[in-house]
N, C-alpha and C. Protein backbone atom coordinates (compact mmCIF):
# COMPACT_ATOMS: atom_id res chain seq x y z
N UNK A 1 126.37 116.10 35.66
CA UNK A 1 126.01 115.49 34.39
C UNK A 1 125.95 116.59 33.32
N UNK A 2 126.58 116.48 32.48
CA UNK A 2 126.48 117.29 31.36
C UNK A 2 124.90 117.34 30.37
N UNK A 3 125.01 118.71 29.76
CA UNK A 3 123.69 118.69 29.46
C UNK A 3 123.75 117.73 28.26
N UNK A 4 122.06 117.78 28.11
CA UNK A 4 121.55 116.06 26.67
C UNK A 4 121.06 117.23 25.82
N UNK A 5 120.90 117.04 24.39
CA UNK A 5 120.29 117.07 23.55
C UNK A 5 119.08 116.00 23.43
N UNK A 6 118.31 117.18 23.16
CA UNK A 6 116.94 116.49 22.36
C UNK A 6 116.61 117.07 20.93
N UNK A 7 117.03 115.81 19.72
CA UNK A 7 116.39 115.68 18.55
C UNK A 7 115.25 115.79 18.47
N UNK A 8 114.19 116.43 17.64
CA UNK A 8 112.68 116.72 17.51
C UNK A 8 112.68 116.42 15.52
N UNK A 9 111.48 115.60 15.53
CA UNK A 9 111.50 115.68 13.99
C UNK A 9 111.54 117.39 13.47
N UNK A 10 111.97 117.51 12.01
CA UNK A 10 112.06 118.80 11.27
C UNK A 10 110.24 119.35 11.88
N UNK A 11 109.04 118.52 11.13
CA UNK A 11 108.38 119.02 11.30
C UNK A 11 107.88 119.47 12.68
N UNK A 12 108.24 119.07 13.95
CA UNK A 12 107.83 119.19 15.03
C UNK A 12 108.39 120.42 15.13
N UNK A 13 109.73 120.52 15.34
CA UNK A 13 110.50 121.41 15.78
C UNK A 13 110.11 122.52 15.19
N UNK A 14 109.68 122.78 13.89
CA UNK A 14 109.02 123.82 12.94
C UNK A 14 107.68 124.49 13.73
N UNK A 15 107.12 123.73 14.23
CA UNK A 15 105.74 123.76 14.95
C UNK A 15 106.11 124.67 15.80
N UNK A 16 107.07 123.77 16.66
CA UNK A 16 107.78 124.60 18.15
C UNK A 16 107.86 125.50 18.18
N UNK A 17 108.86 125.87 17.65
CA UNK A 17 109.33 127.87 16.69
C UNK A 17 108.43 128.42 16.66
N UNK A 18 107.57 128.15 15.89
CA UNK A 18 106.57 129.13 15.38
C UNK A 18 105.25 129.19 16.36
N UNK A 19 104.64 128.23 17.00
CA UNK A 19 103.85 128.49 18.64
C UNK A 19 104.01 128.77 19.58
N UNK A 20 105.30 128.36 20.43
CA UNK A 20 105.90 128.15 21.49
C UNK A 20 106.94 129.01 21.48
N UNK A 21 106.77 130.03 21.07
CA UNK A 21 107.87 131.22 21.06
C UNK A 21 108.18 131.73 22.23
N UNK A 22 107.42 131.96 23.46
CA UNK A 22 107.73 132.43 24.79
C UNK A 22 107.78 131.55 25.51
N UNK A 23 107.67 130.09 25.41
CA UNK A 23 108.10 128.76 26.07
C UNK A 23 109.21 128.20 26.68
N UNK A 24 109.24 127.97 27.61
CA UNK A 24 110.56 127.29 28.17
C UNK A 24 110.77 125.72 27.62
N UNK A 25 110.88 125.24 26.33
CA UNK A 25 110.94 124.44 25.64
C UNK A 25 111.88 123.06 26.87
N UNK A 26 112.55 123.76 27.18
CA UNK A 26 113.79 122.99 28.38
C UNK A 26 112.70 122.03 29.42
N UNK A 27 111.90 123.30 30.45
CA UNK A 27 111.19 123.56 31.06
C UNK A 27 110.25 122.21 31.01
N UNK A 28 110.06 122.50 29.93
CA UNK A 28 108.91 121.88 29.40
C UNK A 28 108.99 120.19 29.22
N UNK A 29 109.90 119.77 28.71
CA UNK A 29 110.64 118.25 28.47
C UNK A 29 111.30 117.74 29.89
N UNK A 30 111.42 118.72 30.71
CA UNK A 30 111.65 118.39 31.87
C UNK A 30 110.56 117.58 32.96
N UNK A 31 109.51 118.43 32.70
CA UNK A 31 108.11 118.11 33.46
C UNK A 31 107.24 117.12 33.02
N UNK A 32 107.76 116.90 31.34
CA UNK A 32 107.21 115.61 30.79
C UNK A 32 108.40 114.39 31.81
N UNK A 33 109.68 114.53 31.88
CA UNK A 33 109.89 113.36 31.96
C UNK A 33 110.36 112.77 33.42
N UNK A 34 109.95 113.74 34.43
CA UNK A 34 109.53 113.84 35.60
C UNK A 34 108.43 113.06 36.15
N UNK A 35 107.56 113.38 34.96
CA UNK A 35 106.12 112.92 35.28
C UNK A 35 105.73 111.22 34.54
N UNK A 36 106.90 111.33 33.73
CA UNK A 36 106.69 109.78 33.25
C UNK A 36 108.25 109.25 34.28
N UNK A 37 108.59 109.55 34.75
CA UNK A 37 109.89 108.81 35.66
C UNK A 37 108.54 108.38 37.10
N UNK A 38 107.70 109.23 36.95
CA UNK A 38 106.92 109.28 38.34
C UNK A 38 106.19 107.86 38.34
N UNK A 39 105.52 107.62 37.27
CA UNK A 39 105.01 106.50 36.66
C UNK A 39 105.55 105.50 36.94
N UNK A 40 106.58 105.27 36.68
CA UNK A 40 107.56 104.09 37.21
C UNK A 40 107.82 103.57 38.59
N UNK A 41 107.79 104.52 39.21
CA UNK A 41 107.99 104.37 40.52
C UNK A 41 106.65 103.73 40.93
N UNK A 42 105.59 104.48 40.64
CA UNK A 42 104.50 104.31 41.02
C UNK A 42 103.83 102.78 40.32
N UNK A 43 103.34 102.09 41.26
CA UNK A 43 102.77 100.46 41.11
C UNK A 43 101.36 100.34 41.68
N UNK A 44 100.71 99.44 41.96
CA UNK A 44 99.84 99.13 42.62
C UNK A 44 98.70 100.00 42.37
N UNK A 45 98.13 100.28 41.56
CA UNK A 45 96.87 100.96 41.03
C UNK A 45 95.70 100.25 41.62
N UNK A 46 94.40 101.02 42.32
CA UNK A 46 93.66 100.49 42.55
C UNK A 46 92.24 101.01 42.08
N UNK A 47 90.97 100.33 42.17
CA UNK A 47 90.09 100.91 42.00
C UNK A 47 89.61 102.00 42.47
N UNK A 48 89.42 103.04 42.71
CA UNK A 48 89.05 104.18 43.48
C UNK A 48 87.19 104.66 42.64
N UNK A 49 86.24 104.52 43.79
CA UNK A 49 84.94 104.83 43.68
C UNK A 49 84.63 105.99 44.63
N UNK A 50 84.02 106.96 44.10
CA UNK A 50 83.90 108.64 44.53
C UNK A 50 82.13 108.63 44.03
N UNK A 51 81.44 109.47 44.99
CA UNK A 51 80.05 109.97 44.48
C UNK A 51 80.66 111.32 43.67
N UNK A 52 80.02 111.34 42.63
CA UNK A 52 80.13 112.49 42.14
C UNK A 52 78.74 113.75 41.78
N UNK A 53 78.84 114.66 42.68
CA UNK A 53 77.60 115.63 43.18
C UNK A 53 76.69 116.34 42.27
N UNK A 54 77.46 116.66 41.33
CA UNK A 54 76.79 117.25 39.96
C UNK A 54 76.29 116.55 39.20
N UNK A 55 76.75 114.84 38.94
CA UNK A 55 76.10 114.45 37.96
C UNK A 55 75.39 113.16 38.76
N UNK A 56 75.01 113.23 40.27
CA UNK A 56 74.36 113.00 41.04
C UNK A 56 74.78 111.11 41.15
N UNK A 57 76.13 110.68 41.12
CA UNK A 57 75.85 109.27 40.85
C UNK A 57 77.44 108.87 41.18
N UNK A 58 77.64 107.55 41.37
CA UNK A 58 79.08 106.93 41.88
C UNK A 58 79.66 107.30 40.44
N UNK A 59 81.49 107.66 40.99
CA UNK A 59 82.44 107.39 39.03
C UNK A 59 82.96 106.57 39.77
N UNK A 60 84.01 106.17 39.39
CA UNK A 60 84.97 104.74 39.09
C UNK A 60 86.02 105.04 38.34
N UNK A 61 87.46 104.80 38.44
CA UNK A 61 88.96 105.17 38.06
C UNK A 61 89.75 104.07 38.74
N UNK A 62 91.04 104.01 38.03
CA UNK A 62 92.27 103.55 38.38
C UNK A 62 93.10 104.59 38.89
N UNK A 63 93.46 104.68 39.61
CA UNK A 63 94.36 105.48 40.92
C UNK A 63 95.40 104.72 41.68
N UNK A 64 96.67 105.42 41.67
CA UNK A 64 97.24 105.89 43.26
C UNK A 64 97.05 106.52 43.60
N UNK A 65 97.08 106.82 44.94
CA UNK A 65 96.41 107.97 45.91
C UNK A 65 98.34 108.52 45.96
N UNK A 66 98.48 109.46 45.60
CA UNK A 66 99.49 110.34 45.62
C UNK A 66 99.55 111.86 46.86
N UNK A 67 98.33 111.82 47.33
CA UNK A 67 98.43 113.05 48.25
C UNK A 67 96.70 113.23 48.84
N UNK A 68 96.70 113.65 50.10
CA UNK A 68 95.50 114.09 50.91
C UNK A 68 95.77 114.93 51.73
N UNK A 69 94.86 115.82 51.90
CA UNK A 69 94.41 116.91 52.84
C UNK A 69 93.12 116.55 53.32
N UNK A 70 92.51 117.66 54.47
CA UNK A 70 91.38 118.11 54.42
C UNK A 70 90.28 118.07 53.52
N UNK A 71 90.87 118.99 52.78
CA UNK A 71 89.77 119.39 51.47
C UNK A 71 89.82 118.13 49.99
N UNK A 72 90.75 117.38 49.83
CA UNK A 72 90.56 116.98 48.94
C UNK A 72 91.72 115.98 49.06
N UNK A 73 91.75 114.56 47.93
CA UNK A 73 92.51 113.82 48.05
C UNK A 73 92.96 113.56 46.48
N UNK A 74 94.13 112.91 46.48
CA UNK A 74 94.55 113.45 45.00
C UNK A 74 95.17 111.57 44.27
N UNK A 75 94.99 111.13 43.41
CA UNK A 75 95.47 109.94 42.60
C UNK A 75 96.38 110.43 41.37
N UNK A 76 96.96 109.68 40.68
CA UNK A 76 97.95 109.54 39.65
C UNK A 76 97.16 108.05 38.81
N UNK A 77 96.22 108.32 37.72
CA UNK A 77 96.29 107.27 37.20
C UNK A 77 97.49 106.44 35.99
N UNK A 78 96.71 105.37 35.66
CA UNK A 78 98.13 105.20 34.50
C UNK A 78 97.93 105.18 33.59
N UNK A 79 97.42 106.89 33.34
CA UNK A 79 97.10 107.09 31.68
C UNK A 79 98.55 108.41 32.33
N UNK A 80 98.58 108.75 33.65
CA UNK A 80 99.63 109.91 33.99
C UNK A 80 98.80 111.09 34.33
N UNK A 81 97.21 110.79 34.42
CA UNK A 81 96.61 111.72 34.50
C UNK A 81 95.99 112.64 36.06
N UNK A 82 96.53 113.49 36.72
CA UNK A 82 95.88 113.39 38.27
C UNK A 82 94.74 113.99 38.21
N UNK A 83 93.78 113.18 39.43
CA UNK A 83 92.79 112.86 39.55
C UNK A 83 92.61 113.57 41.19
N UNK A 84 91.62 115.13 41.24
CA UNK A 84 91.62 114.84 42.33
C UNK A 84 90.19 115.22 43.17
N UNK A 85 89.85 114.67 43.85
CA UNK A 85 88.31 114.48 44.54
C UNK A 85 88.17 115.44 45.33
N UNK A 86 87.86 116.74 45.22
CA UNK A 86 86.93 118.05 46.50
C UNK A 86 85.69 117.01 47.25
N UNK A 87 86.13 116.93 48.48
CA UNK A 87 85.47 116.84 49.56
C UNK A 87 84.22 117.55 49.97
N UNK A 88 84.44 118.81 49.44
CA UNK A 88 83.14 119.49 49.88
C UNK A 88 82.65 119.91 48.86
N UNK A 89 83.12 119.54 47.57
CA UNK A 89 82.01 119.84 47.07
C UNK A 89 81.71 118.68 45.87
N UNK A 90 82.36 117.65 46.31
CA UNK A 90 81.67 116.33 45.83
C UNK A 90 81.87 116.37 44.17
N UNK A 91 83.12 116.77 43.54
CA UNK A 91 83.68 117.12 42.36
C UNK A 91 84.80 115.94 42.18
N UNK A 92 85.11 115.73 41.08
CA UNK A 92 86.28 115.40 40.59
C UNK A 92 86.84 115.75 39.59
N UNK A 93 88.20 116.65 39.56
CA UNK A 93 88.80 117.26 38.41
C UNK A 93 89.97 116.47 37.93
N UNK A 94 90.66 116.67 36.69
CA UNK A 94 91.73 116.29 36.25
C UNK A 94 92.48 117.01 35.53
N UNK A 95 93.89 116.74 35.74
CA UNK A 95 94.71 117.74 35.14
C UNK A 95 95.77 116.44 34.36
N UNK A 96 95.96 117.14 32.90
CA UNK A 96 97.26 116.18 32.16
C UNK A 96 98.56 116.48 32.84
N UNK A 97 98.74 117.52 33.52
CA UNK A 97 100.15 118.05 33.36
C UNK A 97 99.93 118.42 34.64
N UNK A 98 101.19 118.19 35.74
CA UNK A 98 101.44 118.93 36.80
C UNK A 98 101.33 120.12 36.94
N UNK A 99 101.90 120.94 36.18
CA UNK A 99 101.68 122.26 36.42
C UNK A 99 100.14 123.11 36.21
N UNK A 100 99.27 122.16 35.71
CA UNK A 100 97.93 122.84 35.21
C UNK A 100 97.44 122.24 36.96
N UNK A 101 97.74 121.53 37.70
CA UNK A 101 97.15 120.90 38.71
C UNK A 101 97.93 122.04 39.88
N UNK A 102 99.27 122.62 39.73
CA UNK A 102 100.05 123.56 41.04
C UNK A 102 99.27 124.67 40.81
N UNK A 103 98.52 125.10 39.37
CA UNK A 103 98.60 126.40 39.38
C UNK A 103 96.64 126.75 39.52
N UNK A 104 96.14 125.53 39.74
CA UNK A 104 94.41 125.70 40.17
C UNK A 104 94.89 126.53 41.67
N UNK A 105 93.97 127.44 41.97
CA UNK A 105 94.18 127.68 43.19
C UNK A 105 92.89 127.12 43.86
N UNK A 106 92.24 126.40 43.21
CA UNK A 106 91.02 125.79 44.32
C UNK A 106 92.46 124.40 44.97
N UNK A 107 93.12 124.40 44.96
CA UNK A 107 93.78 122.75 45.47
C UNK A 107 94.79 123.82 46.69
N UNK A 108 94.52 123.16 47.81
CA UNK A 108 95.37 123.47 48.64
C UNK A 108 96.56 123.05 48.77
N UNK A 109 97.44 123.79 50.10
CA UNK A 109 98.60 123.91 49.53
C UNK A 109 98.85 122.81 50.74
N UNK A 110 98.75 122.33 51.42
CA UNK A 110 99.11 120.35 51.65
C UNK A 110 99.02 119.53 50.68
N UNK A 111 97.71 119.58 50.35
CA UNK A 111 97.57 118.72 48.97
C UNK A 111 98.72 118.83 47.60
N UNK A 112 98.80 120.26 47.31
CA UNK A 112 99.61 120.34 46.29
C UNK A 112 101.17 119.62 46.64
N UNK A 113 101.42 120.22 47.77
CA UNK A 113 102.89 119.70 48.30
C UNK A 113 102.88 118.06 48.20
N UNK A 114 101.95 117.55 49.16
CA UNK A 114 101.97 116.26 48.86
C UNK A 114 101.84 115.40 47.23
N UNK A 115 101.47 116.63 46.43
CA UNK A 115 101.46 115.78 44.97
C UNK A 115 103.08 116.20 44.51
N UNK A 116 103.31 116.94 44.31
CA UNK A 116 104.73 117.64 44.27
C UNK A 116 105.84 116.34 44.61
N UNK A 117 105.64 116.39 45.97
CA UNK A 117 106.52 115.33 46.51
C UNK A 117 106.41 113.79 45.72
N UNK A 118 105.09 113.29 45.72
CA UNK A 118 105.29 112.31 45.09
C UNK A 118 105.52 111.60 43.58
N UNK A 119 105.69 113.02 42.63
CA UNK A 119 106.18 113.10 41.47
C UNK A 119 107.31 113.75 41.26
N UNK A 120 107.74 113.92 42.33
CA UNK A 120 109.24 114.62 42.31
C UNK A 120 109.57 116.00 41.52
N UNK A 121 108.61 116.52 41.97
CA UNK A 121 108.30 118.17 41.65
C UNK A 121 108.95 118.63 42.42
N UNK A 122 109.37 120.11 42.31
CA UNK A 122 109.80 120.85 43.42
C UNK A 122 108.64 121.66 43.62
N UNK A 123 108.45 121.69 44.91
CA UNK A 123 107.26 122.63 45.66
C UNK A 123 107.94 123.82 46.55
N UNK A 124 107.14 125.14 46.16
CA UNK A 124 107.49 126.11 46.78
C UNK A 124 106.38 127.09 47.41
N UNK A 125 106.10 127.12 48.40
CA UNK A 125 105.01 127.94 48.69
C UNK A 125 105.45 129.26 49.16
N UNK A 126 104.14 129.62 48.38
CA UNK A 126 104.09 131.54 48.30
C UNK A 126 103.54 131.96 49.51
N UNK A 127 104.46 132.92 49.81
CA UNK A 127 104.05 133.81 50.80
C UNK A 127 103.44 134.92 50.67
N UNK A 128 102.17 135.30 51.01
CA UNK A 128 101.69 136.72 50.68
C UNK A 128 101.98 137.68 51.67
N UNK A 129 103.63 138.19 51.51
CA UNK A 129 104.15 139.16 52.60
C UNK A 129 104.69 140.57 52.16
């Protein structure tokens, strides 16, 4: 497939330039539309109820369950936002963007793979050799 252009209003694109100067701008529109192609695929949202330890009391969300481990289990709501529950320590975090969720190193690396996979990320695990 040959490459696409993407049009950006004047003022956006002005923005771009001038913030996003060391950005993989490409990169970047890629992982947005990865992550909204993921959406699509994804149906059947359910209620998901978690104790949450710090603020001592049940939360409540719309979820797919997109990935589990051990340590933690991970949802995709349909705002696009992942959602994912520490087991041991009775937390729930969220990340807008895939890559703010690969690059926590509290999330293990089953879990991550399994989110990877089901948003059609590519997953690569590091070797410390």
């Amino acid at each position: 497939m040959p490459d696409r252009t993407i049009y950006l209003p004047e003022a956006l694109a002005a923005e771009v330039r001038a913030t996003l100067t060391d950005m993989n701008i490409s990169a970047v529109c890629q992982a947005a539309l990865r992550a909204r192609l993921a959406l699509k695929r994804i149906d059947g949202y359910q209620r998901v109820v978690l104790y949450d330890g710090k603020r001592e009391h049940d939360i409540a969300f719309q979820g797919h369950k997109i990935g589990s481990s051990e340590k933690g289990d991970a949802w995709l709501t349909p705002k696009g936002v992942i959602a994912v529950y520490d087991h041991r320590e009775q937390e729930l975090r969220t990340y807008d963007e895939y890559d703010a969720f690969a690059d926590d190193e509290r999330i293990d690396n089953w879990l991550r793979a399994d989110v990877a996979d089901a948003l059609g990320e590519k997953y690569v695990k590091e070797l410390d050799i």
